[in-house]
Protein backbone atom coordinates (compact mmCIF):
# COMPACT_ATOMS: atom_id res chain seq x y z
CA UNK A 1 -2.50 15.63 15.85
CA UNK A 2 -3.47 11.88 15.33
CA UNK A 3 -1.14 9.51 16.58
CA UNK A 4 0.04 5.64 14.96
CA UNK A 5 -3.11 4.18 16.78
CA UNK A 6 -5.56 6.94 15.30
CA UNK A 7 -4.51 6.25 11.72
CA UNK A 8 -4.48 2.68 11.89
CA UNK A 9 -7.47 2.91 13.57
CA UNK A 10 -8.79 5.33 10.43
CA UNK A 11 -7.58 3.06 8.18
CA UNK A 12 -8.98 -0.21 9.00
CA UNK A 13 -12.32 1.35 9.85
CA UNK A 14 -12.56 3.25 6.67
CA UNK A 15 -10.74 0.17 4.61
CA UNK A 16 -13.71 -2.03 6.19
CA UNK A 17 -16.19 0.75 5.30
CA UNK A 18 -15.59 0.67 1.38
CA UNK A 19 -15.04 -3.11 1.36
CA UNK A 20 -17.68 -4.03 2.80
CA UNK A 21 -20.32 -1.25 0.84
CA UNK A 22 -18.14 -2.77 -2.75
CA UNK A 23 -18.93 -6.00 -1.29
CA UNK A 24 -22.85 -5.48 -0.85
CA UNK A 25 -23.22 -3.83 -4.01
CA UNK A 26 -21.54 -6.57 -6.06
CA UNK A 27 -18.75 -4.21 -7.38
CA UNK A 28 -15.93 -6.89 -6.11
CA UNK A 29 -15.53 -10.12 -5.20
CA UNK A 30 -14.69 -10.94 -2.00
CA UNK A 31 -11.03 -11.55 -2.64
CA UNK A 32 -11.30 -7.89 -4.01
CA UNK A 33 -13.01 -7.09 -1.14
CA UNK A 34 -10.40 -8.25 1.23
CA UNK A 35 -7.64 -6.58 -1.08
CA UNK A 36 -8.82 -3.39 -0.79
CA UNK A 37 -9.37 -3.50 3.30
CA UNK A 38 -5.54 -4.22 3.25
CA UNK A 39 -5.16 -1.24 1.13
CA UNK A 40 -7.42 0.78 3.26
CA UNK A 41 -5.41 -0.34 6.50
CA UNK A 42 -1.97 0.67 4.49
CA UNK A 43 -2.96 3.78 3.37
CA UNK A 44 -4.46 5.06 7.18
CA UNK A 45 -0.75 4.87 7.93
CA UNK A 46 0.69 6.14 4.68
CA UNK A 47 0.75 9.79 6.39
CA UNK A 48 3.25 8.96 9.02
CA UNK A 49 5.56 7.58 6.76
CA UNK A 50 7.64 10.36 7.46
CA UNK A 51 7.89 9.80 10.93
CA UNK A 52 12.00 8.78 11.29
CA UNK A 53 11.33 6.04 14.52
CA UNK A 54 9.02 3.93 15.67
CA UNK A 55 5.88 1.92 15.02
CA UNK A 56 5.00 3.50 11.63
CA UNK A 57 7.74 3.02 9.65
CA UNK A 58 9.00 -0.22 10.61
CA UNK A 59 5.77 -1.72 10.10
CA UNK A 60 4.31 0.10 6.74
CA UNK A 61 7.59 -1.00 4.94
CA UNK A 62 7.61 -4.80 6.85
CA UNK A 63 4.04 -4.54 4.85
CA UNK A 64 5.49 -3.00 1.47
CA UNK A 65 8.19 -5.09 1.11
CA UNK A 66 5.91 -8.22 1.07
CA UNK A 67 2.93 -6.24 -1.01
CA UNK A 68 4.54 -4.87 -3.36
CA UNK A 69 6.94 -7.99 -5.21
CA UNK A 70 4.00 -9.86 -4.89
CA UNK A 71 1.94 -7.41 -6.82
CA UNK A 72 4.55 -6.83 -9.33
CA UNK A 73 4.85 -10.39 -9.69
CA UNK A 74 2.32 -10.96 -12.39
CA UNK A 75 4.42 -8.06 -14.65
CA UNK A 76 7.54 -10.04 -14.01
CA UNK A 77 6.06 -13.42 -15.01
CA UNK A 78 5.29 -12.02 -18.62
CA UNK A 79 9.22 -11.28 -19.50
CA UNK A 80 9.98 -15.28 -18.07
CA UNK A 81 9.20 -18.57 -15.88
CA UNK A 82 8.79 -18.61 -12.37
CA UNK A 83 11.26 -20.89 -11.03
CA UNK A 84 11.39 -21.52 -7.50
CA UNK A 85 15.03 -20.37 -7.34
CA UNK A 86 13.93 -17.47 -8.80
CA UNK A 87 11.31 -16.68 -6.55
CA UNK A 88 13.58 -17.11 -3.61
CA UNK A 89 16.27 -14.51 -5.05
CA UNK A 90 13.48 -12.09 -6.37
CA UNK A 91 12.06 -12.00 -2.86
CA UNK A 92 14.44 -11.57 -0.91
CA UNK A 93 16.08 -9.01 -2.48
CA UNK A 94 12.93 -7.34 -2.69
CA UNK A 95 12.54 -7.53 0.92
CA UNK A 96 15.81 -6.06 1.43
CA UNK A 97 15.56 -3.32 -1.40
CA UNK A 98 12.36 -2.04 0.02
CA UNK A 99 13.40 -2.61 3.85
CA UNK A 100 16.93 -1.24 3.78
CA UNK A 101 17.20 0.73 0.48
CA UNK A 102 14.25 2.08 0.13
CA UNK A 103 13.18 2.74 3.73
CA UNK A 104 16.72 4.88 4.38
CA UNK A 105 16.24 7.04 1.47
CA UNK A 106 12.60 7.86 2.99
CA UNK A 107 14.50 8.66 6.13
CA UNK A 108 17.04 10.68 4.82
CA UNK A 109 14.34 12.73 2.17
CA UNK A 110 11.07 13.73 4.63
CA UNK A 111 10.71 15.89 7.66
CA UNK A 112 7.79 14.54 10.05
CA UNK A 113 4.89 16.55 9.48
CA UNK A 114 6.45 17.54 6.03
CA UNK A 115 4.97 16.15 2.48
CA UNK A 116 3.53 12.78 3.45
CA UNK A 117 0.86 15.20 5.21
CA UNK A 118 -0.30 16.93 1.82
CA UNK A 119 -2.80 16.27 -1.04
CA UNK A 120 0.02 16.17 -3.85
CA UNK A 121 1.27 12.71 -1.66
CA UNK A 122 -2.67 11.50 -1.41
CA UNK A 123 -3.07 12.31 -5.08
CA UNK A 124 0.30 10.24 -5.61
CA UNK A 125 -0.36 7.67 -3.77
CA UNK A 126 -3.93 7.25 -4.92
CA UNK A 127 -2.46 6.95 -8.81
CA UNK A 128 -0.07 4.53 -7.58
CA UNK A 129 -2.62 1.98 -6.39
CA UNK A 130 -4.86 2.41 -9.16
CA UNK A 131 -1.81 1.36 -11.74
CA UNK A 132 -1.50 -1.17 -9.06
CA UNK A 133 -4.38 -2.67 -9.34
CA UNK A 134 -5.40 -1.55 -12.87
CA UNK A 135 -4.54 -5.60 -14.47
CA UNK A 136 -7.63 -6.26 -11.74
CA UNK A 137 -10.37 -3.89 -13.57
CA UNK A 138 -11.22 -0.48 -13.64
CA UNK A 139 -13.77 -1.03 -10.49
CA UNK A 140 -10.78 -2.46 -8.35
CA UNK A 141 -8.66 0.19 -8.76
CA UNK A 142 -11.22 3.04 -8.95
CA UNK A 143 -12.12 1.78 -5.20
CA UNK A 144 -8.65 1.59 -4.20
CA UNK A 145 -7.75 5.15 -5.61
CA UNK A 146 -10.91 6.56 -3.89
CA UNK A 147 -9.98 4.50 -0.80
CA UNK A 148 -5.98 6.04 -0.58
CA UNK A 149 -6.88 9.78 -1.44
CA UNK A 150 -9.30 9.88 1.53
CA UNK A 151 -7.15 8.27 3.66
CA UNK A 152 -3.87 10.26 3.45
């Protein structure tokens, strides 16, 4: 069974993989490029986010609860202004949402080696990222569905 180092290791090789082959072929630019390595690096550990202690968990949702307000930023900044004070408050209770909240229920819900290890999660997942990154073009998140759904 493949251990915290072997998925990250997965992860970033295969996130690196796709980048750079979307790079070369002029599919993304390289912001996109560097975007979806990320993603590729998050979703090699996405499997053991099941796993109740250690490494994987702490640092997946340390990772998600940055990620993901920022990439739901541009939805909130439709419905109003960004004011500084408001991006203070929004992020940080974000951060603690996703950290505390969030991470707990994952805790309390999965067994390690339970349904983070299954193709219904990768096909989850995969459709996540892709509405994720839909706002960035149909390429984008094509790459970064493709990218998650071979990773978990």
């Amino acid at each position: 069974m493949a251990d915290f180092k072997t998925h990250l290791s997965g992860g970033i090789v295969t996130g690196l993989g796709i980048a750079t082959i979307s790079f070369f072929t002029k599919e993304l630019n390289i912001t996109q490029v560097f975007s979806l390595f990320i993603m590729g690096t998050v979703g090699g550990i996405l499997p053991d986010i099941d796993s109740d202690s250690g490494k994987p968990l702490s640092f997946l949702f340390g990772i998600l609860s940055v990620l993901l307000p920022a990439l739901l930023l541009t939805k909130i900044n439709r419905h109003g202004g960004l004011s500084p004070e408001f991006l203070v408050s929004y992020f940080v209770i974000a951060y603690f949402i996703i950290n505390r909240v969030i991470c707990e229920i994952i805790k309390k819900l999965t067994v390690h080696r339970g349904i983070m290890h299954s193709i219904p999660f990768a096909v989850l997942s995969s459709e996540i990222s892709y509405l994720l990154f839909i706002s960035s073009g149909r390429t984008m998140s094509k790459a970064g569905r493709s990218l998650i759904i071979q990773l978990t």
